[in-house]
N, C-alpha and C. Protein backbone atom coordinates (compact mmCIF):
# COMPACT_ATOMS: atom_id res chain seq x y z
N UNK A 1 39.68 8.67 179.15
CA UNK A 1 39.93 7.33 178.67
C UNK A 1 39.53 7.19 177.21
N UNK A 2 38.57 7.85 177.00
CA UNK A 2 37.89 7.61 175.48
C UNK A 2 38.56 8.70 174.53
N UNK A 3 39.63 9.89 174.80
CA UNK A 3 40.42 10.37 174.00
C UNK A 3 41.03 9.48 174.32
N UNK A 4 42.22 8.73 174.67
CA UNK A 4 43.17 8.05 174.51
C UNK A 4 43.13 6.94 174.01
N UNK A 5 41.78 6.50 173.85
CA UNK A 5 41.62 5.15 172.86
C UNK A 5 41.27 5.88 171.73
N UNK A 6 40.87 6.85 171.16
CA UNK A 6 40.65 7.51 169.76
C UNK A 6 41.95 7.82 169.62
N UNK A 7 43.06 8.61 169.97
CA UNK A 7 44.26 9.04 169.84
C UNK A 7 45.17 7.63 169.24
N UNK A 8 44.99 6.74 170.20
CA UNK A 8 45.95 5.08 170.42
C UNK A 8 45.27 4.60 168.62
N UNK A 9 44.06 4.86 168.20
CA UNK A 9 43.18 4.51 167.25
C UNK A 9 43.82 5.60 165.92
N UNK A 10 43.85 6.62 166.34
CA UNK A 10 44.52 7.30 164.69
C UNK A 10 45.90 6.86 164.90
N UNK A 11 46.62 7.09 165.67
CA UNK A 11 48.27 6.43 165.76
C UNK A 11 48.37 5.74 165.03
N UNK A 12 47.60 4.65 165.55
CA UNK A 12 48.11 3.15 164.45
C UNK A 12 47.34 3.03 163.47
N UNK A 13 46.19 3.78 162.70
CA UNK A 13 45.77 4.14 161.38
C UNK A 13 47.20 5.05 160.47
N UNK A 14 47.44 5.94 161.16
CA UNK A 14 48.79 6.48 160.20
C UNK A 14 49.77 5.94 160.44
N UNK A 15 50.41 4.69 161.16
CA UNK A 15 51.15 4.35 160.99
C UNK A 15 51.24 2.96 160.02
N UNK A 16 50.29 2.60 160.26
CA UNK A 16 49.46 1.53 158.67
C UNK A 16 49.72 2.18 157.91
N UNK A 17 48.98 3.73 157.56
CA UNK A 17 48.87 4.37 155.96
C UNK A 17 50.61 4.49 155.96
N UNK A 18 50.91 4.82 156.43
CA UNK A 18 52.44 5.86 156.20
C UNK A 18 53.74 5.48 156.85
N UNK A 19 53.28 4.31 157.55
CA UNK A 19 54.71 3.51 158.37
C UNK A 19 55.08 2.36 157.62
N UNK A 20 55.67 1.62 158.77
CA UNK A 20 56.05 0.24 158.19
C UNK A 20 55.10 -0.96 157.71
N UNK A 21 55.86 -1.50 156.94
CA UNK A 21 54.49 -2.37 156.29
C UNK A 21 55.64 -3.99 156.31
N UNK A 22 54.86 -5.39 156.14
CA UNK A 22 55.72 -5.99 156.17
C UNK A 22 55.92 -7.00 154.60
N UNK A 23 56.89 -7.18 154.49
CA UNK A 23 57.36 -7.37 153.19
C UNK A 23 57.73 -8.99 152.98
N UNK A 24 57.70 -9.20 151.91
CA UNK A 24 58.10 -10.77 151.63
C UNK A 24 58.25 -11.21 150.25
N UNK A 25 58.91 -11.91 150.03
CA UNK A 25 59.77 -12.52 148.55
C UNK A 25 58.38 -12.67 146.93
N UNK A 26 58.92 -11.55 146.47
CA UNK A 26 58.04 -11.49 145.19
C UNK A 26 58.82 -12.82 144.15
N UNK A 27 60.33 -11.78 143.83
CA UNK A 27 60.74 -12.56 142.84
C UNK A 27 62.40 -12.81 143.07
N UNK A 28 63.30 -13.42 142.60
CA UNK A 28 64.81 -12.91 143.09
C UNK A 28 65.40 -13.90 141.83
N UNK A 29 66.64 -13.48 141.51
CA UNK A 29 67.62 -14.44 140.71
C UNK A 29 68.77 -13.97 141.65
N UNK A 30 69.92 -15.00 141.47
CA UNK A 30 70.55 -14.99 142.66
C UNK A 30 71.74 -16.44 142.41
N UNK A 31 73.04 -15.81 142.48
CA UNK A 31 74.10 -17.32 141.86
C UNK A 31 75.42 -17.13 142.89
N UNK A 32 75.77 -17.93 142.62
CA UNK A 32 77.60 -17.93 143.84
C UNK A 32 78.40 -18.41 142.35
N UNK A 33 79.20 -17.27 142.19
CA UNK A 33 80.66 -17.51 141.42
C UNK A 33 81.56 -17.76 141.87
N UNK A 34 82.74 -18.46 141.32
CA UNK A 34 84.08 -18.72 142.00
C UNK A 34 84.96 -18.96 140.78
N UNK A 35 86.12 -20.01 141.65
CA UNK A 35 86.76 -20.34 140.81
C UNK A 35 87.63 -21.07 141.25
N UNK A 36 88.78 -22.02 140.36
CA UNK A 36 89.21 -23.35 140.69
C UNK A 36 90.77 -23.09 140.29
N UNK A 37 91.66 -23.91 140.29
CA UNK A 37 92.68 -24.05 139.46
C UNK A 37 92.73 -24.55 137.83
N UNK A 38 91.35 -24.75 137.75
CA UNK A 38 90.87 -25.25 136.13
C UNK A 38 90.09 -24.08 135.06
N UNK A 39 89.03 -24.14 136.40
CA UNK A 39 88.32 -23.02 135.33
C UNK A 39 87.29 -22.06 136.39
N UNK A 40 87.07 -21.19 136.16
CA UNK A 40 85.92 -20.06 136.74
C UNK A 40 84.25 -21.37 136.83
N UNK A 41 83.11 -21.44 137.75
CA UNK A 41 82.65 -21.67 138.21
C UNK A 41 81.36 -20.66 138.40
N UNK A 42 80.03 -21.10 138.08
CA UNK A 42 78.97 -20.22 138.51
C UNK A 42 77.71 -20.96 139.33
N UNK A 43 77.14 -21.21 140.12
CA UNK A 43 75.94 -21.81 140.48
C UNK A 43 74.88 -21.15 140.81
N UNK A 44 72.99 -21.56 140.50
CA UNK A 44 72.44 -20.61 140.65
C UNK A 44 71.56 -21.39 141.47
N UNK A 45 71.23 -20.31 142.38
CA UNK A 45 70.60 -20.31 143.62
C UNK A 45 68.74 -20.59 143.21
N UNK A 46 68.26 -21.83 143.64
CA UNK A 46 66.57 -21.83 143.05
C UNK A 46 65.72 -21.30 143.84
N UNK A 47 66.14 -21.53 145.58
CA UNK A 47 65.05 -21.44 146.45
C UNK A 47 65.19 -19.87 147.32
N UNK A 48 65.01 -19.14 147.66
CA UNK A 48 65.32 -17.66 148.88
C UNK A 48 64.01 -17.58 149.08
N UNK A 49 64.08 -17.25 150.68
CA UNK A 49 62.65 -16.70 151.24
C UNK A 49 63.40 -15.77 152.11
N UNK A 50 62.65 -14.43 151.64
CA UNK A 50 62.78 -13.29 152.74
C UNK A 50 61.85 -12.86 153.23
N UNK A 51 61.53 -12.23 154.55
CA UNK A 51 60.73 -11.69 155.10
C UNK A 51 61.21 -10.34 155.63
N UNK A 52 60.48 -9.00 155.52
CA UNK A 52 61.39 -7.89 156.61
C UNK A 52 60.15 -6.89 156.75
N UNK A 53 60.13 -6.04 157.04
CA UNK A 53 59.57 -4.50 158.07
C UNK A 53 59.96 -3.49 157.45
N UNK A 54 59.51 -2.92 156.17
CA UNK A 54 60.31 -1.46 155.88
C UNK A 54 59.17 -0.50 156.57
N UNK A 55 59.95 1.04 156.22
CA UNK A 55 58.97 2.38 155.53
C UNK A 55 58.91 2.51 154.79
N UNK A 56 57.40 2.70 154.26
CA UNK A 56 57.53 3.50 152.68
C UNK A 56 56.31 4.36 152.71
N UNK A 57 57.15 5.62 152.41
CA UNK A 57 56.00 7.22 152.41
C UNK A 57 56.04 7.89 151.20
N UNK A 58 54.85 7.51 150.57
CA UNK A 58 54.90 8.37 149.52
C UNK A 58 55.21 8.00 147.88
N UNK A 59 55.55 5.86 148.28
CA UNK A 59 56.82 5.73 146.99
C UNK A 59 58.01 5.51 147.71
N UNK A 60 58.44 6.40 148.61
CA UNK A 60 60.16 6.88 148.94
C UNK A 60 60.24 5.71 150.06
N UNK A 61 61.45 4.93 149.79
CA UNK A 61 62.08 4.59 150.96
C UNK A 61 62.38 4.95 152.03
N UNK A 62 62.19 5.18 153.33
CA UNK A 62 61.99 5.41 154.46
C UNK A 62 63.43 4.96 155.06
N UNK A 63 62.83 3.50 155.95
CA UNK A 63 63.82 2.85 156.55
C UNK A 63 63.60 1.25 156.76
N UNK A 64 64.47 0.66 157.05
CA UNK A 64 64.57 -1.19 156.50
C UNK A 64 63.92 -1.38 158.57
N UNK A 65 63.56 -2.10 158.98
CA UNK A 65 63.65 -2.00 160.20
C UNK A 65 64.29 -3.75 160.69
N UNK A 66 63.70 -4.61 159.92
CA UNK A 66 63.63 -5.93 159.83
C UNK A 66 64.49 -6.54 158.21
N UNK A 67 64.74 -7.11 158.33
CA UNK A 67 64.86 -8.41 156.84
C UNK A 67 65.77 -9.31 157.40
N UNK A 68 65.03 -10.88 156.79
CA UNK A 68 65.54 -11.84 156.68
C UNK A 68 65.80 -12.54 155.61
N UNK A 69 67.02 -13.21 155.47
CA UNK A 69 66.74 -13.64 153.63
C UNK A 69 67.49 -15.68 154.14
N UNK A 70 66.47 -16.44 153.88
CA UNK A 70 67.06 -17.77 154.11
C UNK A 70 67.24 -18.17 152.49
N UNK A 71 68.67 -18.76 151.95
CA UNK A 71 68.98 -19.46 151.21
C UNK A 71 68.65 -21.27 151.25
N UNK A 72 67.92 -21.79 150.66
CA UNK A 72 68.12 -22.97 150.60
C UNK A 72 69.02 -24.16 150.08
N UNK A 73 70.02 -24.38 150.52
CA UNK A 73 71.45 -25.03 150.67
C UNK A 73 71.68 -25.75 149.26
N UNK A 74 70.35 -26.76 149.35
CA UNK A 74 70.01 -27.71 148.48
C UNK A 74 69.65 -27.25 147.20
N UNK A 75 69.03 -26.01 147.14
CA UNK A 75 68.53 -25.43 145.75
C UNK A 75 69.83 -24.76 144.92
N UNK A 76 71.24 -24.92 145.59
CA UNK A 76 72.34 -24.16 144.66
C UNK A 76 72.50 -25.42 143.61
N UNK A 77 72.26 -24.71 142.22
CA UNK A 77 72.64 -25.64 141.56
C UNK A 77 73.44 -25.32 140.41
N UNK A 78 74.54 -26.17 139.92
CA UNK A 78 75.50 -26.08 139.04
C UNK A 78 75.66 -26.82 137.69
N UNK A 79 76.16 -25.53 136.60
CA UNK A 79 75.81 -25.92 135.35
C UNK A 79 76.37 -27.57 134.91
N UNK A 80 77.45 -27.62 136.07
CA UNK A 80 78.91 -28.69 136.04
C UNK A 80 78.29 -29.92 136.12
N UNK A 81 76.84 -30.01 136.97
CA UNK A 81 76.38 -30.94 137.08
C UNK A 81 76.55 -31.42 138.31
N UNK A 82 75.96 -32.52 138.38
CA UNK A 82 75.36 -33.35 140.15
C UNK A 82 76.58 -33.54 140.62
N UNK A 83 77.58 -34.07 140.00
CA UNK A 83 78.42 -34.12 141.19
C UNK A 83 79.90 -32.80 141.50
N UNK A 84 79.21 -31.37 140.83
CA UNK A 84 79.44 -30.28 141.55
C UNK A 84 78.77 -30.06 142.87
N UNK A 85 77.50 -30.20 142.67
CA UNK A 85 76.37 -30.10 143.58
C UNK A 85 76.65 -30.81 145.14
N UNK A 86 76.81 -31.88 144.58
CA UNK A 86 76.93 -32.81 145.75
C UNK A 86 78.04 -32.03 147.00
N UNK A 87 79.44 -32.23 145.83
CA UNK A 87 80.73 -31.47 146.48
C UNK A 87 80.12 -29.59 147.55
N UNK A 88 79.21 -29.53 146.89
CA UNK A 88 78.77 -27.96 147.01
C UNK A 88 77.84 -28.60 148.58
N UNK A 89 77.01 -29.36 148.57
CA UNK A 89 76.63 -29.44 149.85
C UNK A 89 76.84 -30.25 150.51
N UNK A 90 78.10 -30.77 150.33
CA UNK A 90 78.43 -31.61 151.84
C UNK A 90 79.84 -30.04 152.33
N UNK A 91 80.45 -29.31 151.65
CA UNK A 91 81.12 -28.48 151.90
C UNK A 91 80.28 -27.53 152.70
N UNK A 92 78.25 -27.45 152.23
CA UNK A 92 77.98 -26.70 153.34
C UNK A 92 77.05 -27.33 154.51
N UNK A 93 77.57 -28.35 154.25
CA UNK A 93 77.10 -29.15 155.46
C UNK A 93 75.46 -29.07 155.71
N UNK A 94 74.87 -29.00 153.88
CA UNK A 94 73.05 -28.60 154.11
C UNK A 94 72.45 -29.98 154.81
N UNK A 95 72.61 -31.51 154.74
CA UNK A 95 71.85 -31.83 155.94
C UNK A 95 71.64 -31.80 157.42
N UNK A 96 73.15 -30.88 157.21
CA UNK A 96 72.51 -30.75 159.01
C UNK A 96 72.58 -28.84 159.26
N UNK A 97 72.80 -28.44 158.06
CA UNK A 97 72.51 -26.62 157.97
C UNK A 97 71.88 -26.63 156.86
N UNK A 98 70.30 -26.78 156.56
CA UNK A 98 69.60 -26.51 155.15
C UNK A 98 69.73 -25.03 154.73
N UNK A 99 69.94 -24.31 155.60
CA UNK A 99 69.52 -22.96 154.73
C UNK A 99 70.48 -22.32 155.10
N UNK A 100 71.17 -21.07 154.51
CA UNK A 100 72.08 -20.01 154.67
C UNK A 100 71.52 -19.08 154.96
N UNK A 101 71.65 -17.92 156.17
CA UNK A 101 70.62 -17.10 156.59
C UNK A 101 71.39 -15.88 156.94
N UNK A 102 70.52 -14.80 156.38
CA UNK A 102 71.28 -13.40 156.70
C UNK A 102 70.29 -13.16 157.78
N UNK A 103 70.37 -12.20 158.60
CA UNK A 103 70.09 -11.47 159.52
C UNK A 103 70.14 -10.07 159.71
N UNK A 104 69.48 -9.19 159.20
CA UNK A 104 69.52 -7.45 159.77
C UNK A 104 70.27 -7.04 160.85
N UNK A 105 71.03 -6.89 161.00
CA UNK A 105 71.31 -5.81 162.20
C UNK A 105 70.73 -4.05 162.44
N UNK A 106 71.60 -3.58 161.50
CA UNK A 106 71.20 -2.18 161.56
C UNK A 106 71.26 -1.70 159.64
N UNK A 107 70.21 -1.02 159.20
CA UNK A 107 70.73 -0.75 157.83
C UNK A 107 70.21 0.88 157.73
N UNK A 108 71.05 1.55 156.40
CA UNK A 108 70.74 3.13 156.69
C UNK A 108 70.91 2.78 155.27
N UNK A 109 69.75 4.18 154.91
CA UNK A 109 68.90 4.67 153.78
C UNK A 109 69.07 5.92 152.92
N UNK A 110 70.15 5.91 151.87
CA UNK A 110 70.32 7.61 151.34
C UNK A 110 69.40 7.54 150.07
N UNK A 111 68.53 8.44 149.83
CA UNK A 111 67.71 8.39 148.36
C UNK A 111 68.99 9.09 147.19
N UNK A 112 69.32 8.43 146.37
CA UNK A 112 70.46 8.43 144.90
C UNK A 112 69.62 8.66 143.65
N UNK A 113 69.26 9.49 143.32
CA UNK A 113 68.33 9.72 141.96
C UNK A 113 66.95 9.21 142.36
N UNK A 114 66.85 8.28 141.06
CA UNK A 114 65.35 7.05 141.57
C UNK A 114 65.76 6.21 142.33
N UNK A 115 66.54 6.26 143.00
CA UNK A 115 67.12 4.71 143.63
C UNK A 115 67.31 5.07 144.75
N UNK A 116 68.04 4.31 146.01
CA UNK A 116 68.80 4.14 147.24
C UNK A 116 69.54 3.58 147.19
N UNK A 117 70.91 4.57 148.06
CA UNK A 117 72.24 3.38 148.52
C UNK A 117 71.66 2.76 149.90
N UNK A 118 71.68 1.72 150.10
CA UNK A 118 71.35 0.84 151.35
C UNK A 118 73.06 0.52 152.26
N UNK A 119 72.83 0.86 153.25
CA UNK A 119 74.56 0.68 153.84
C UNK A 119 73.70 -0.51 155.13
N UNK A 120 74.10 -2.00 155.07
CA UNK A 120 73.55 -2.71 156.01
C UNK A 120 74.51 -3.44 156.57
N UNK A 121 74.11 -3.44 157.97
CA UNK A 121 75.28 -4.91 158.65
C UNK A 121 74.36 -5.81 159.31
N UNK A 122 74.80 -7.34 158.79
CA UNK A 122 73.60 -8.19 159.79
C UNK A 122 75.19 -9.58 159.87
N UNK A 123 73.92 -10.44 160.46
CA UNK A 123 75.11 -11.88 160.66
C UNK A 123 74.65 -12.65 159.50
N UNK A 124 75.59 -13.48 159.34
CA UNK A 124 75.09 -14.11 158.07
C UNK A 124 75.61 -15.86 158.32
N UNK A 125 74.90 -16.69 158.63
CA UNK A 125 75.09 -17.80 158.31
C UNK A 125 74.59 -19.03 157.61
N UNK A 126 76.47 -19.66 157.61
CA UNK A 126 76.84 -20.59 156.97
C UNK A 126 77.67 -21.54 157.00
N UNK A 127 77.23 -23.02 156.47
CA UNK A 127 77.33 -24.54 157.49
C UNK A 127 77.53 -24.67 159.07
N UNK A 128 76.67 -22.95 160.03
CA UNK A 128 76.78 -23.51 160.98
C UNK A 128 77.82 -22.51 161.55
N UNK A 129 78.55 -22.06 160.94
CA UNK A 129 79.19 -20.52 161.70
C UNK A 129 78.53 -19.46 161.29
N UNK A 130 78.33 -18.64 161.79
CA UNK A 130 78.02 -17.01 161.75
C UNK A 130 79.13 -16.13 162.39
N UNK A 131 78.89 -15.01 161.38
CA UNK A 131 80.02 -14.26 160.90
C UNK A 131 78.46 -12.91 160.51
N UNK A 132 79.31 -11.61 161.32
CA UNK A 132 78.82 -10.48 160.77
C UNK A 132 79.44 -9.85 159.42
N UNK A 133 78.66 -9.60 158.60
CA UNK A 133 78.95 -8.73 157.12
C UNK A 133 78.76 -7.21 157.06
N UNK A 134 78.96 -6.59 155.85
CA UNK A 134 78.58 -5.36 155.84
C UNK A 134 78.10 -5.69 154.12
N UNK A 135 77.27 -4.90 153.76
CA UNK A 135 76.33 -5.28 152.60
C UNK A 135 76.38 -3.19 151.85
N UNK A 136 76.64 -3.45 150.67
CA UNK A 136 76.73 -2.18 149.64
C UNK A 136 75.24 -2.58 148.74
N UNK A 137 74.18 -2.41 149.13
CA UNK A 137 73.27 -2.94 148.23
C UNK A 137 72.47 -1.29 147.60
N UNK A 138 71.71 -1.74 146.80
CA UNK A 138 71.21 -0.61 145.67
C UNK A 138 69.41 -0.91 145.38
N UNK A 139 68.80 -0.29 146.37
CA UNK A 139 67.23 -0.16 146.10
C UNK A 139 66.55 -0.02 145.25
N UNK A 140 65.37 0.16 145.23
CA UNK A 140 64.31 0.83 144.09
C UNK A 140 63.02 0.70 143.84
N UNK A 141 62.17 1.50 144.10
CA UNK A 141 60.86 1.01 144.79
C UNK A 141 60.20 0.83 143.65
N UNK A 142 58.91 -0.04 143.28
CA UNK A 142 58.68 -0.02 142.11
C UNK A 142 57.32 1.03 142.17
N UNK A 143 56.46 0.81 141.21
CA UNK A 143 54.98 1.67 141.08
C UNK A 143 54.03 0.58 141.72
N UNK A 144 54.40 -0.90 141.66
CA UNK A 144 53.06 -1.37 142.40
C UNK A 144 53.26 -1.72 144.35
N UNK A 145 54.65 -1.15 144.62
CA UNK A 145 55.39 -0.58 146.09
C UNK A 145 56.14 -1.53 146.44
N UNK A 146 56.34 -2.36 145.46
CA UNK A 146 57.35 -3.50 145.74
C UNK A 146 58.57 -2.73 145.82
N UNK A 147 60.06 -3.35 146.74
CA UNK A 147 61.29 -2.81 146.69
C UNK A 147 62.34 -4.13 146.43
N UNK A 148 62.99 -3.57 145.22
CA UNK A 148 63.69 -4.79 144.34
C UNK A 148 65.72 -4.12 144.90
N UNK A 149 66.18 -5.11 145.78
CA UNK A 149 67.18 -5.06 146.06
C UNK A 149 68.31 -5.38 145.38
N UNK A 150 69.25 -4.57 144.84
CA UNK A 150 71.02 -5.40 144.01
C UNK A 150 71.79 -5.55 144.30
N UNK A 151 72.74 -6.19 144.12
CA UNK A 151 73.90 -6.01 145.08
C UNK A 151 74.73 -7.57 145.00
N UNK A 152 76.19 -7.61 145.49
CA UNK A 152 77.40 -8.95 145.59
C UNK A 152 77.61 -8.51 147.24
N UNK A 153 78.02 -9.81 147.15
CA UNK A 153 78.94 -9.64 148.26
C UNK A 153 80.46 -10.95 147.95
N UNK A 154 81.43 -10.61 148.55
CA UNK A 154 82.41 -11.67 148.35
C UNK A 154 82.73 -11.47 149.31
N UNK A 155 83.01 -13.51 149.67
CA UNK A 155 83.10 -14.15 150.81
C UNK A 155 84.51 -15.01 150.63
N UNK A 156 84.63 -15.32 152.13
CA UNK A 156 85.55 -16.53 151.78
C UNK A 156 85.30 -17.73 152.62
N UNK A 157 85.48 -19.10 152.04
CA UNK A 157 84.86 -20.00 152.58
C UNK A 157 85.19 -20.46 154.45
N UNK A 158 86.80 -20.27 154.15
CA UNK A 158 87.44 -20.67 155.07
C UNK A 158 86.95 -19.64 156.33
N UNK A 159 86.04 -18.27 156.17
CA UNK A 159 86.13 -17.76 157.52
C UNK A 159 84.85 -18.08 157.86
N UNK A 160 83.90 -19.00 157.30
CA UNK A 160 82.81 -20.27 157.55
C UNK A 160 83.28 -21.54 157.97
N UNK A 161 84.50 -21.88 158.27
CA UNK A 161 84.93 -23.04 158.48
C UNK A 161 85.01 -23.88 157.39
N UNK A 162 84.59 -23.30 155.96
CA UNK A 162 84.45 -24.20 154.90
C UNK A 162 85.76 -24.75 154.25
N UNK A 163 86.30 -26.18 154.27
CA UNK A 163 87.79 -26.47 153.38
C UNK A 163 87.00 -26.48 152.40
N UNK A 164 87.82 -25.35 151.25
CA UNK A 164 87.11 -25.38 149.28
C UNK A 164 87.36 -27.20 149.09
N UNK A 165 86.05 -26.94 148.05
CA UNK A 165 86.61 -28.44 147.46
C UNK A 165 87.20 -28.81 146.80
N UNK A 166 87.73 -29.65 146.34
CA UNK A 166 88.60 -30.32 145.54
C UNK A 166 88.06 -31.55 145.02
N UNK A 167 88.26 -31.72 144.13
CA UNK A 167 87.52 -33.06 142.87
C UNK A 167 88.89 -33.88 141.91
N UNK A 168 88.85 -34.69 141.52
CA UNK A 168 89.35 -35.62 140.44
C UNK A 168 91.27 -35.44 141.20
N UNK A 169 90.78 -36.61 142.31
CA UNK A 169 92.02 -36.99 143.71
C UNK A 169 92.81 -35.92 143.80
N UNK A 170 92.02 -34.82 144.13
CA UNK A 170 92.80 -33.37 144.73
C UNK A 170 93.55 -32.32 143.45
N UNK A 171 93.62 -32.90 142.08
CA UNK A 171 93.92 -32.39 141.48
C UNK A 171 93.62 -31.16 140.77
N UNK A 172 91.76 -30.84 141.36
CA UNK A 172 91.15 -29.71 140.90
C UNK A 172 90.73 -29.04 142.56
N UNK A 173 91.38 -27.91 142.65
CA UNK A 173 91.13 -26.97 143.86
C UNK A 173 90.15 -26.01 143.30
N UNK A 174 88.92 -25.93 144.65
CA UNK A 174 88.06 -24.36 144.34
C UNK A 174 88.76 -23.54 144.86
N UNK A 175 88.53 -22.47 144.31
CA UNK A 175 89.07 -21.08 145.14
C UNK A 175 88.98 -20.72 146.57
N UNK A 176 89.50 -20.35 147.25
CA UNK A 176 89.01 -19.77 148.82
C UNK A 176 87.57 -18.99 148.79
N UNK A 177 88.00 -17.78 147.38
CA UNK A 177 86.66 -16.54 147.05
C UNK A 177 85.75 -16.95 146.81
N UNK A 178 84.49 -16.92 147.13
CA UNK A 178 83.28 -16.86 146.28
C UNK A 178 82.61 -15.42 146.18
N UNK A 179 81.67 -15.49 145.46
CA UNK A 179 80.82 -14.25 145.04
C UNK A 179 79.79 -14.61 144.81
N UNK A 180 78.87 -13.83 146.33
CA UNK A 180 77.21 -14.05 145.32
C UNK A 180 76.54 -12.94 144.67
N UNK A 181 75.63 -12.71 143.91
CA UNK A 181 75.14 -11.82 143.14
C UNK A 181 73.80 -12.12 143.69
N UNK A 182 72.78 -10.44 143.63
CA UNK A 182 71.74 -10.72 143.53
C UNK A 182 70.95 -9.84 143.06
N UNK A 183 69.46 -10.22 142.79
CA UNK A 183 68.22 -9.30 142.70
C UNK A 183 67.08 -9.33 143.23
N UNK A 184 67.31 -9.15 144.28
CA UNK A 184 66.12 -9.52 145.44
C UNK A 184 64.85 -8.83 145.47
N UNK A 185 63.34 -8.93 145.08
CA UNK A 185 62.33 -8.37 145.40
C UNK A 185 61.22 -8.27 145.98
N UNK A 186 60.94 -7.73 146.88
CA UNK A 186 59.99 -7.80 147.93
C UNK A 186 58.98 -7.42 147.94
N UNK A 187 57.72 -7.64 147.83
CA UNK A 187 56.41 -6.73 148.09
C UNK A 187 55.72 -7.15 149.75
N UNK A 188 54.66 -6.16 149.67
CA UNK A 188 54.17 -5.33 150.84
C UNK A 188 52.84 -6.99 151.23
């Protein structure tokens, strides 16, 4: 009994030193581009909270096991002004869906020079539908073991249930496309 509580006792000492550790939102910039029948469109995102579960041995990226990344609906904001904004969240329906939320499914880990290609699929929702993605994102661990994530993805509103908006009596259409950009960073 008393080897198997010393054994059960180094296990989860090296898996502390040398396993998964859990991670959460250092720093991020982060915007949704589009575009209209007038003009191209950018808004930038104020609020993201992520939480996730990596490995990291050594420096080296391991494996993602967990991540969550919630957008806050209300924090997209546009250079166009308040009543872009407005149009922007009743289209995502943030008082009764505040946050936009990805979800992990499964993600895989190739080391690329100093970096990682990250190949991930999770669900991702928005105003209230969810819809699975596939994510091309680009790692990079830093020296104080933080891991700073890059990467777009382009969406389209309508397979969220979203009708684009339209402003000044239908005469200005948004695009179907959007695009978000990001730089997501996480420490331990």
């Amino acid at each position: 009994m008393k080897v198997k509580l010393v054994l059960l006792f180094v296990l989860s000492l090296s898996a502390y030193a040398f396993g998964q550790a859990s991670f959460r939102t250092a720093s991020f910039t982060m915007s949704v581009k589009g575009s209209s029948n007038l003009h191209d469109w950018e808004s930038q995102v104020n609020e993201v909270r992520a939480t996730g579960s990596m490995s990291v041995d050594a420096g080296a990226l391991q494996s993602i096991q967990a991540l969550t990344v919630e957008i806050v609906s209300k924090s997209i904001k546009s250079a166009k002004g308040s009543i872009m904004d407005k149009k922007t969240y009743d289209a995502l329906k943030a008082d009764k869906f505040p946050t936009i939320t990805f979800k992990l499914e499964k993600a895989t880990v190739a080391k690329k020079g100093d970096s990682y290609d990250v190949s991930a699929t999770g669900s991702l929702m928005i105003a209230g539908a969810t819809n699975k993605v596939d994510l091309a994102v680009r790692g990079k661990v830093g020296s104080d073991g933080s891991i700073t994530f890059t990467g777009s993805k382009k969406l389209k509103m309508t397979d969220y249930k979203i009708k684009p908006p339209t402003a000044l009596l239908g005469t200005m259409t948004v695009g179907d496309e959007v695009e978000i950009v990001f730089k997501l960073t996480l420490k331990p």
